[in-house]
N, C-alpha and C. Protein backbone atom coordinates (compact mmCIF):
# COMPACT_ATOMS: atom_id res chain seq x y z
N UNK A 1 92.02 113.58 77.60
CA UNK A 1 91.53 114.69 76.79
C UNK A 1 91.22 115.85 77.70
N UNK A 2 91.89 116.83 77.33
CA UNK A 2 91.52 117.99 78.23
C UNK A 2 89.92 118.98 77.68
N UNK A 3 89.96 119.74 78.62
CA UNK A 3 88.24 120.27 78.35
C UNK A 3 88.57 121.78 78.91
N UNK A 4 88.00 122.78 78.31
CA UNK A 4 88.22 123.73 79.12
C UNK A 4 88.12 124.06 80.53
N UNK A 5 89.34 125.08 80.96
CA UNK A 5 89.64 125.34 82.14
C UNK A 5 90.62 124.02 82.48
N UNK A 6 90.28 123.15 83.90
CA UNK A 6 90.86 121.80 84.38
C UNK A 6 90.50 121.13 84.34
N UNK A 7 88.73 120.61 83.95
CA UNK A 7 88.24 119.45 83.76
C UNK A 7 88.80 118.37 82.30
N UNK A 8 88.79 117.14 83.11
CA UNK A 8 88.77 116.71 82.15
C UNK A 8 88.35 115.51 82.31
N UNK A 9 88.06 115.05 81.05
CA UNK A 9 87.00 113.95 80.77
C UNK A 9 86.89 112.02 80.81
N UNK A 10 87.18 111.63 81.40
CA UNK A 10 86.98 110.04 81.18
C UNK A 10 85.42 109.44 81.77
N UNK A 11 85.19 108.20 81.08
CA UNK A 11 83.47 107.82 81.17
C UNK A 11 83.80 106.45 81.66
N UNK A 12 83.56 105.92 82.73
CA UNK A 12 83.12 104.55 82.86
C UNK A 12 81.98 104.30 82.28
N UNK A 13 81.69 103.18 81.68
CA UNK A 13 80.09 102.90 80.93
C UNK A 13 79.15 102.30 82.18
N UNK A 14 78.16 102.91 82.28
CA UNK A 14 76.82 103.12 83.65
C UNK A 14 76.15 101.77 83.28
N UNK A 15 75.95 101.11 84.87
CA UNK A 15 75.24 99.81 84.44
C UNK A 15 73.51 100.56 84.47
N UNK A 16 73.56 100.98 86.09
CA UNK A 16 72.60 101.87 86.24
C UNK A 16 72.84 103.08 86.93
N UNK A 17 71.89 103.84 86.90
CA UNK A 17 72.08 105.11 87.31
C UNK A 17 72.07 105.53 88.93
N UNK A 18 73.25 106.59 88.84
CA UNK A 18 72.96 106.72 90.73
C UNK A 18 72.44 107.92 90.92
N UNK A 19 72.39 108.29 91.96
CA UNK A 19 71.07 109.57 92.67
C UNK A 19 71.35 110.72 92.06
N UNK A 20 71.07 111.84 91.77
CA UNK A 20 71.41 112.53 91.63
C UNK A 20 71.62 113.72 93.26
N UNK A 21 72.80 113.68 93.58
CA UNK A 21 73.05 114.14 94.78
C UNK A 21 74.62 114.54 94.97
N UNK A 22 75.37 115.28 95.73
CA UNK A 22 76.69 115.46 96.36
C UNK A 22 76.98 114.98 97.28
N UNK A 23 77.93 114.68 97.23
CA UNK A 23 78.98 113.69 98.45
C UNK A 23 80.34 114.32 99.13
N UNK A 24 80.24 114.74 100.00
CA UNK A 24 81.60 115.29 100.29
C UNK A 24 82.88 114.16 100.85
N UNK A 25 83.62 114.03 100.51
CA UNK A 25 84.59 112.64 100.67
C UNK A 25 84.97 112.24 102.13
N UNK A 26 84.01 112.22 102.76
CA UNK A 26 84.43 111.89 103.97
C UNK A 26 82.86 111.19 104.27
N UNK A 27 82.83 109.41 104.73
CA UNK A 27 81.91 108.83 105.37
C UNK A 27 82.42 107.79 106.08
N UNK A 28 81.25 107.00 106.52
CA UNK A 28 81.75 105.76 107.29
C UNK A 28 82.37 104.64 106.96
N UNK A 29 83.55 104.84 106.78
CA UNK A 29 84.70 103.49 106.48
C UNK A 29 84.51 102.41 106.35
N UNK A 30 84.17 101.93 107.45
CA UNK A 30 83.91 100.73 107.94
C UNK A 30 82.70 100.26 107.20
N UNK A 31 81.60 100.86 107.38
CA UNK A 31 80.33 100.63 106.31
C UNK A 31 80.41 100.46 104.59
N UNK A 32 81.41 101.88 104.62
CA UNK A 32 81.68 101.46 102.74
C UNK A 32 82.66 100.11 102.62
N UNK A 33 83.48 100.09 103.30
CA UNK A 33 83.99 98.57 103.14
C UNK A 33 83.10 97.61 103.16
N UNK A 34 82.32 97.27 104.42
CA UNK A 34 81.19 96.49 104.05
C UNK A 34 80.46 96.31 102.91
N UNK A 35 80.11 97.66 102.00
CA UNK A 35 79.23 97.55 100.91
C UNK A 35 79.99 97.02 100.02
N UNK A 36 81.34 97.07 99.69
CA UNK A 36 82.31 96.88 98.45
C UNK A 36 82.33 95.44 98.56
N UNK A 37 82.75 94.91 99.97
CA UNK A 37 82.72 93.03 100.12
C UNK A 37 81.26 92.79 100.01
N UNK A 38 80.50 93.13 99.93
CA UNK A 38 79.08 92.60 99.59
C UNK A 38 78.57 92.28 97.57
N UNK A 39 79.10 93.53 97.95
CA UNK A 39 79.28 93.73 96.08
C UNK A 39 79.72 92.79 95.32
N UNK A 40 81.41 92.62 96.18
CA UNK A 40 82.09 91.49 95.39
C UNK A 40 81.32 90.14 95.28
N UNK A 41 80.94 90.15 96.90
CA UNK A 41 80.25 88.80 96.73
C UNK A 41 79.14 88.64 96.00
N UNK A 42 78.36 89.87 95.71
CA UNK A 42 77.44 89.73 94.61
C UNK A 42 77.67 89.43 93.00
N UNK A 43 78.72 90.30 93.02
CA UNK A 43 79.67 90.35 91.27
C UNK A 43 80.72 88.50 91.07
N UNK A 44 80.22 88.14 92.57
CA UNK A 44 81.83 87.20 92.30
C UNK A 44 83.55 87.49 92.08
N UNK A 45 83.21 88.53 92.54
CA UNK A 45 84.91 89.50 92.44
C UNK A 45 85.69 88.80 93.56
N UNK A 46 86.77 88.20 93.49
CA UNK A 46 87.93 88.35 94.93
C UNK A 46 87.95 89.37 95.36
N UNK A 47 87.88 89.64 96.43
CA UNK A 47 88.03 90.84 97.34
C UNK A 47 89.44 89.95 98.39
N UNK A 48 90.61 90.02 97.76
CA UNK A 48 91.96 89.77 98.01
C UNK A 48 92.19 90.52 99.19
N UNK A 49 92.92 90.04 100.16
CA UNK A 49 93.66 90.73 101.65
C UNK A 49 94.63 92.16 100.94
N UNK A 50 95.10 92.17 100.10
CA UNK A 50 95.79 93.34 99.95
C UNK A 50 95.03 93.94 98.92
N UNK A 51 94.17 93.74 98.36
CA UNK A 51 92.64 94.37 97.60
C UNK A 51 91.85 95.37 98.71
N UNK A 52 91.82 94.75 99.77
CA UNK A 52 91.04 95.06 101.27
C UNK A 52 91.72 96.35 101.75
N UNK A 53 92.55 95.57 101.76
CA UNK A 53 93.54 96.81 102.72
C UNK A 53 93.71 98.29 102.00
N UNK A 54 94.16 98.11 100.63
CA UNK A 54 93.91 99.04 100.11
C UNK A 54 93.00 99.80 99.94
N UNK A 55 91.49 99.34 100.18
CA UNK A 55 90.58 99.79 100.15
C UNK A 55 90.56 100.02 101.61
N UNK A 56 90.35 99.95 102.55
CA UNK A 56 91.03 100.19 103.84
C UNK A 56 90.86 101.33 104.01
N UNK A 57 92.60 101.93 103.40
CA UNK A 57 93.08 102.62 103.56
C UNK A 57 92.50 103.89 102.99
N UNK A 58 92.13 103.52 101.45
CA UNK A 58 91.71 104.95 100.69
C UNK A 58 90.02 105.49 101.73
N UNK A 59 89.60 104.20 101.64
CA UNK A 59 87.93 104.49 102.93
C UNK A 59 88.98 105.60 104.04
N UNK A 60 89.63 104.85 104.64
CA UNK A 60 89.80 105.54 105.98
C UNK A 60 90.52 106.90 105.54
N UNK A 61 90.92 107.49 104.27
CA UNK A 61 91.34 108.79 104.27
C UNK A 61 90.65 109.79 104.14
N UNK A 62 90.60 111.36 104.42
CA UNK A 62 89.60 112.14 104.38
C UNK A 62 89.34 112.98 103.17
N UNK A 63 90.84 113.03 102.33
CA UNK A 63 90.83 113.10 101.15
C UNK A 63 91.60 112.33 100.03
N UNK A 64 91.93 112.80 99.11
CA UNK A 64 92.13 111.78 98.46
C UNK A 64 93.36 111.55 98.31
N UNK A 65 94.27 110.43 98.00
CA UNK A 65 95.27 109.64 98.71
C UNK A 65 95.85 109.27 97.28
N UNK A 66 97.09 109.51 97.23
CA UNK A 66 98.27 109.27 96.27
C UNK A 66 98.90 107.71 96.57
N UNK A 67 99.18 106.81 95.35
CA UNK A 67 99.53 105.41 95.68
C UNK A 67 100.91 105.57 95.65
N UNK A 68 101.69 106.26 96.20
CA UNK A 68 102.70 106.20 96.88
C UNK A 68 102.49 106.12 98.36
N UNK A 69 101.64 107.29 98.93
CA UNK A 69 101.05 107.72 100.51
C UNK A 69 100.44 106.19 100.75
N UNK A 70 99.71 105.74 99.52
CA UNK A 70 99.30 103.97 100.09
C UNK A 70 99.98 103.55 100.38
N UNK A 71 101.19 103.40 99.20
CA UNK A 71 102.16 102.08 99.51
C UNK A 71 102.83 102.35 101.22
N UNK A 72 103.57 103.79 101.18
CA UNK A 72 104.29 103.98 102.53
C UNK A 72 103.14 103.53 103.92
N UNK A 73 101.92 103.86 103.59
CA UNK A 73 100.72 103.12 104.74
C UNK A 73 100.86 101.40 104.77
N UNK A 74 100.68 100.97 103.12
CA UNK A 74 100.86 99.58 103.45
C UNK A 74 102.04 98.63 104.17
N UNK A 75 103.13 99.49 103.66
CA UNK A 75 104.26 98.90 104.54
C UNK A 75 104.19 98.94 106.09
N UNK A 76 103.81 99.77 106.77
CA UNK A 76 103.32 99.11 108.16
C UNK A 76 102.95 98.11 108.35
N UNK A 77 101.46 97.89 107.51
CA UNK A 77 101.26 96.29 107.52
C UNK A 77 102.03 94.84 107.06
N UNK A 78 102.84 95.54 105.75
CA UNK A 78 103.44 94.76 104.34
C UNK A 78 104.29 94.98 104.23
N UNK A 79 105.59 94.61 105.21
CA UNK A 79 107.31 95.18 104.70
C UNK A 79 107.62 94.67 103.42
N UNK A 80 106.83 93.84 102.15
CA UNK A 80 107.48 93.55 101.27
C UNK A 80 106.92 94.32 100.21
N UNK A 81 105.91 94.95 100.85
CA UNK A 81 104.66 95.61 99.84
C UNK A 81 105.34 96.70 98.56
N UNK A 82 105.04 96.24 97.58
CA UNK A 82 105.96 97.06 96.47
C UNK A 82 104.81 97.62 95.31
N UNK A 83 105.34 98.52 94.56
CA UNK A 83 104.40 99.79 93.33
C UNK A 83 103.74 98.61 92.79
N UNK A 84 103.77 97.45 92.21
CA UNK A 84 103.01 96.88 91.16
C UNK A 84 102.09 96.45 91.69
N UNK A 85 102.06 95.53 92.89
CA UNK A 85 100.85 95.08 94.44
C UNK A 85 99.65 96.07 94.39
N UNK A 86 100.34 97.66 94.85
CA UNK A 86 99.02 98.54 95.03
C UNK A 86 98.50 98.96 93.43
N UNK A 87 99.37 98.95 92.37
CA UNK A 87 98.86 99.32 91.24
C UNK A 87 97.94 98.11 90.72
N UNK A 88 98.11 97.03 91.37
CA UNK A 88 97.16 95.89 90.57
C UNK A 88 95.88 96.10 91.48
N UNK A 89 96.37 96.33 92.65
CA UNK A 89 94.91 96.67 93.69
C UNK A 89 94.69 97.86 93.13
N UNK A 90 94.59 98.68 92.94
CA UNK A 90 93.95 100.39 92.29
C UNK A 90 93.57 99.96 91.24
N UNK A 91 93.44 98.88 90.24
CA UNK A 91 93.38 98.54 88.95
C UNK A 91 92.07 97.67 89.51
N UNK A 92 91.80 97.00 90.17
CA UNK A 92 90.70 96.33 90.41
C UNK A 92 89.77 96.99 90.97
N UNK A 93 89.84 97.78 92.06
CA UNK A 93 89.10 98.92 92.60
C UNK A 93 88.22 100.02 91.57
N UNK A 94 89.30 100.31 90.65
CA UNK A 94 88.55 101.21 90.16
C UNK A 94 87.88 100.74 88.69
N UNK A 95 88.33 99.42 87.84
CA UNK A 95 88.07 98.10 87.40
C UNK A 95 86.49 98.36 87.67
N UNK A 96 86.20 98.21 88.90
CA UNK A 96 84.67 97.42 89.65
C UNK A 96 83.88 98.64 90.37
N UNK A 97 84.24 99.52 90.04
CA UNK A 97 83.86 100.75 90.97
C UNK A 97 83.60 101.37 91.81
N UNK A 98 84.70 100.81 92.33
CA UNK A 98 84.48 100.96 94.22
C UNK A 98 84.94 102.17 94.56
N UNK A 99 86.04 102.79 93.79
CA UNK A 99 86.73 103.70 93.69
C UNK A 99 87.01 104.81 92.69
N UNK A 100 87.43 105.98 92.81
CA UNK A 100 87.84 106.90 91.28
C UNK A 100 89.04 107.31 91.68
N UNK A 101 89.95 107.13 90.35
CA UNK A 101 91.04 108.45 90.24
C UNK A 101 90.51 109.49 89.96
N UNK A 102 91.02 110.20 91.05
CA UNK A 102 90.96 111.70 90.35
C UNK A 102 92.84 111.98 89.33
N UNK A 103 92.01 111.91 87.94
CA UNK A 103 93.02 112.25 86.83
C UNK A 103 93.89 113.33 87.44
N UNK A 104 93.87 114.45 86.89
CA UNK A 104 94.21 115.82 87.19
C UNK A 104 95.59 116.06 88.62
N UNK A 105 94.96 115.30 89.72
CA UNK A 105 95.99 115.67 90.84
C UNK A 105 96.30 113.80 91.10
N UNK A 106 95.77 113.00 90.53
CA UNK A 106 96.91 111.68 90.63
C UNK A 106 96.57 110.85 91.44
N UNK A 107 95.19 111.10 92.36
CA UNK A 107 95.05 110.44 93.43
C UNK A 107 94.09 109.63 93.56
N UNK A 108 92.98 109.10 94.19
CA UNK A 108 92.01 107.90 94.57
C UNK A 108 91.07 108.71 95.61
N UNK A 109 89.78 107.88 95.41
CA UNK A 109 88.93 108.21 96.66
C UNK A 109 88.29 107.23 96.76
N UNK A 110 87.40 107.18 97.41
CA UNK A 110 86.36 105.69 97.79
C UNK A 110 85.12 106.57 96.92
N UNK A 111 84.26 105.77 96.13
CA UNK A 111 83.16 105.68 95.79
C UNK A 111 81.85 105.95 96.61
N UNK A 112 81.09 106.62 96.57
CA UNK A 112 80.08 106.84 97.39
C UNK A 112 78.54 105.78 96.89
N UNK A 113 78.81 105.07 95.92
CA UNK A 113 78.05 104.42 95.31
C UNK A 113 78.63 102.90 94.78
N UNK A 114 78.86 102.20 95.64
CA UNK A 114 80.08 101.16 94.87
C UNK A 114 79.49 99.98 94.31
N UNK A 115 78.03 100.13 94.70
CA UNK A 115 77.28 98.97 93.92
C UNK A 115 76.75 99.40 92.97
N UNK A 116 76.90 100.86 92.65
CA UNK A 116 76.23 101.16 91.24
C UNK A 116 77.53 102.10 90.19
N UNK A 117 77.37 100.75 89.15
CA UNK A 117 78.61 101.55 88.10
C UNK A 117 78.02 103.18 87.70
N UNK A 118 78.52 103.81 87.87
CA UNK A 118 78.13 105.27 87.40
C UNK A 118 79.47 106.21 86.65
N UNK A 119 78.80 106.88 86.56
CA UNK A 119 80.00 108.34 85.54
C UNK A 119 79.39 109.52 86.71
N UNK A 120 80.98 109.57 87.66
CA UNK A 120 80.78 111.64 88.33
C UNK A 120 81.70 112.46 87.85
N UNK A 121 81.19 113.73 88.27
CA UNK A 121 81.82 114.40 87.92
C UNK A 121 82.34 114.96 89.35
N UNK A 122 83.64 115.56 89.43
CA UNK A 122 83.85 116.06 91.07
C UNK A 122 84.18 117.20 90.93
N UNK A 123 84.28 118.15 92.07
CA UNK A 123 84.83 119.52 92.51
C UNK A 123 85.78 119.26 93.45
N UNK A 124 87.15 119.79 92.79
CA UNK A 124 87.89 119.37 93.79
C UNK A 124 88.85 121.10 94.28
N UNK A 125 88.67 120.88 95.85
CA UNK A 125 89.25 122.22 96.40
C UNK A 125 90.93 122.48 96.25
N UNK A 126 91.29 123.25 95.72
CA UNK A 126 92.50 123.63 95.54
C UNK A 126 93.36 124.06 96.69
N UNK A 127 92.82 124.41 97.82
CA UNK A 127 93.27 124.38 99.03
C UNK A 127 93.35 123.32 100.04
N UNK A 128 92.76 122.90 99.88
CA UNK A 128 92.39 122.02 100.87
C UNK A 128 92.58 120.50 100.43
N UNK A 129 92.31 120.18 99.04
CA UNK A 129 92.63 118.90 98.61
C UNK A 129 91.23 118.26 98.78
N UNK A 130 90.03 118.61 99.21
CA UNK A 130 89.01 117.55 99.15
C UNK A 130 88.35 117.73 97.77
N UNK A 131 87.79 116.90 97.97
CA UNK A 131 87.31 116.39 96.65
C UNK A 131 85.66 115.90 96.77
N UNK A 132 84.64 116.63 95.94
CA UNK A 132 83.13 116.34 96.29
C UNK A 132 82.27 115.29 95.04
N UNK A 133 82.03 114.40 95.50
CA UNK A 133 81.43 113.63 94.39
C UNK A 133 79.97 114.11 94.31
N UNK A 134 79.67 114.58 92.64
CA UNK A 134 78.54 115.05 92.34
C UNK A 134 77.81 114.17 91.62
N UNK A 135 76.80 113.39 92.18
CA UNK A 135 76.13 112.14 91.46
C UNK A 135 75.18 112.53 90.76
N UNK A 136 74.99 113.35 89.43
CA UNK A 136 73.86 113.30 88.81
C UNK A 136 74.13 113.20 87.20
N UNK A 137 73.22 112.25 86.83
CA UNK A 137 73.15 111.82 85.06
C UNK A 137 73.20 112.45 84.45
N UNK A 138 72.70 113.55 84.95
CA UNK A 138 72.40 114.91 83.51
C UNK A 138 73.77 115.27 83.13
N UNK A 139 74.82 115.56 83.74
CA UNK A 139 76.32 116.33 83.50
C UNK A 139 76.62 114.90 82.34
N UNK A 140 76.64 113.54 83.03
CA UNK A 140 77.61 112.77 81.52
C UNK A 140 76.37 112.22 80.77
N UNK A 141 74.98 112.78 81.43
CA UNK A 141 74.57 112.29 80.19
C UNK A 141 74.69 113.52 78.46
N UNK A 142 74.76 114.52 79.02
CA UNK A 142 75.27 116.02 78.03
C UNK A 142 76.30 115.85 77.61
N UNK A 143 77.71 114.91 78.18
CA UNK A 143 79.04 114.90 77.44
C UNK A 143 78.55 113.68 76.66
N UNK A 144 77.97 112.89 77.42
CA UNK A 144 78.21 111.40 76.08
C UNK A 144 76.70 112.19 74.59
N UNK A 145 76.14 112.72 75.29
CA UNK A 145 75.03 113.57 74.10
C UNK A 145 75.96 113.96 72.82
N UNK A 146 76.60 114.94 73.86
CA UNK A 146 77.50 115.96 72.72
C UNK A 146 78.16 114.84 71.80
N UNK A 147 79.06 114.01 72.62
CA UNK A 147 80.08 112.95 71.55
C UNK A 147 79.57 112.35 70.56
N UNK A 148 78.65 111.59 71.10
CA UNK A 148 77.74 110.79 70.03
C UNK A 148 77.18 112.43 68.82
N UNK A 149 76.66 113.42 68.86
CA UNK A 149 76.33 114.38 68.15
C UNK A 149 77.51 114.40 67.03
N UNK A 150 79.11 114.39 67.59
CA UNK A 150 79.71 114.81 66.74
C UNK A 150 80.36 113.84 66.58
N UNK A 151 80.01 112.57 66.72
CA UNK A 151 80.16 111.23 65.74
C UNK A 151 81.50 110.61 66.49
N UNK A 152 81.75 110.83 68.07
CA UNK A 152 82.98 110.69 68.60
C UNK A 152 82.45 109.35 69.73
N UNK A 153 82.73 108.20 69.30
CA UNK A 153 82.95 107.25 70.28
C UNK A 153 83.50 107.09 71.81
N UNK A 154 82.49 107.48 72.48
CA UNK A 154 83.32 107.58 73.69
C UNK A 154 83.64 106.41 74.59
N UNK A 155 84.99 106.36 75.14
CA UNK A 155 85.39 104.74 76.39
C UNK A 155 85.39 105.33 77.92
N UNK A 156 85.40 106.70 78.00
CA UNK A 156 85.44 106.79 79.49
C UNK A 156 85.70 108.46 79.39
N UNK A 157 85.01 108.51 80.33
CA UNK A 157 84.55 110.51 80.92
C UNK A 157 84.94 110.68 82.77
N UNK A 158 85.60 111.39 83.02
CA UNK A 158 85.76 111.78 84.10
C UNK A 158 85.75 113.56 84.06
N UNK A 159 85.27 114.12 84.86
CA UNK A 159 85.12 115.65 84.73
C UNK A 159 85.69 116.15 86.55
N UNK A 160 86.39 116.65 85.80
CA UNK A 160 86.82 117.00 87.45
C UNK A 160 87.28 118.41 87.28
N UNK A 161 86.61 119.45 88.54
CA UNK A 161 86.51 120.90 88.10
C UNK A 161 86.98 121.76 89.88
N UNK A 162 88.28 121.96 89.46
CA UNK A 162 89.04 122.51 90.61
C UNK A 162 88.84 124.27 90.55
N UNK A 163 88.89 124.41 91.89
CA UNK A 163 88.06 125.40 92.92
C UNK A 163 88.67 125.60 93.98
N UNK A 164 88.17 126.41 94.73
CA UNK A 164 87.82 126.45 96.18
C UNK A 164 86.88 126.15 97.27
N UNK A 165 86.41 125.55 97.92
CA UNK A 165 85.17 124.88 98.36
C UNK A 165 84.90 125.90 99.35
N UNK A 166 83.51 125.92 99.52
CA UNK A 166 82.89 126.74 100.83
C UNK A 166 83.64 127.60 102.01
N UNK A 167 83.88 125.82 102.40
CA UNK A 167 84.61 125.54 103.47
C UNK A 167 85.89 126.56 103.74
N UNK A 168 87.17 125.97 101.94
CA UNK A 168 87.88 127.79 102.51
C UNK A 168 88.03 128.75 101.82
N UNK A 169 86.63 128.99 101.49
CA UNK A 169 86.27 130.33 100.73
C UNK A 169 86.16 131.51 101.94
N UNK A 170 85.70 130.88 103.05
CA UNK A 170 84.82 131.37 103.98
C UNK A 170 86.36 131.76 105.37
N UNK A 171 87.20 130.81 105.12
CA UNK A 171 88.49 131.42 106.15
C UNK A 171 89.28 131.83 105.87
């Protein structure tokens, strides 16, 4: 469903709520992997070798990463590695919320919150391709407000609102 301007809308349903804060898509890899295998082991999820890797990979990118750019990464590791493999891994990832598509430009990021199911909304730079996760309740708690107001059942909200970021506003 489109929304004015480029946002547009899908909702994961919130177990609990996360901070209200911004994230710029770039942190410690290695650590958010850690939190996601902790998770699983908390949720009881498989956290599968090519589940991993994929997650890996999207952690270790600085922005956000097209599952084609995966697959051609996984084949280094995976000469047999084929579209349905990473689409069943992107399907569990973002399944469990370790991860988001960003709708709009097609791509993935790592979660800045992966033990807490949440609804963000992002800003994503039109130059540059990064993408900022904005963690606060109030934005989907006003879209799921509005829906429910006008009697519209909602399954999923994503808001994603393309820009220019700071960064190259300023060069």
């Amino acid at each position: 469903m489109r929304v004015a301007g480029s946002a547009m809308i899908r909702m994961h349903m919130s177990a609990k709520p996360a901070h209200a804060t911004h994230h710029h898509h770039t942190h410690n890899a290695k650590g958010f992997v850690r939190e996601v295998a902790t998770a699983c082991t908390q949720r009881g999820l498989r956290l599968t070798e090519i589940r991993l890797q994929v997650l890996e990979l999207i952690a270790a990118s600085d922005k956000p990463v097209k599952a084609y750019d995966l697959l051609d990464r996984l084949k280094d590791a995976r000469s047999n590695a084929a579209p349905p493999t990473v689409y069943r891994a992107l399907d569990f990832l973002i399944d469990n919320g370790f991860i988001h598509k960003l709708q709009s430009i097609n791509a993935y990021v790592s979660c800045h919150h992966p033990s807490v199911v949440h609804q963000v909304p992002f800003l994503i730079c039109d130059v540059c391709e990064s993408a900022t996760e904005i963690c606060d309740e109030r934005v989907s708690g006003m879209l799921a407000d509005q829906a429910r107001t006008l009697g519209f059942r909602a399954r999923a909200q994503t808001l994603e609102v393309h820009g220019v970021c700071r960064h190259c506003s300023t060069h």
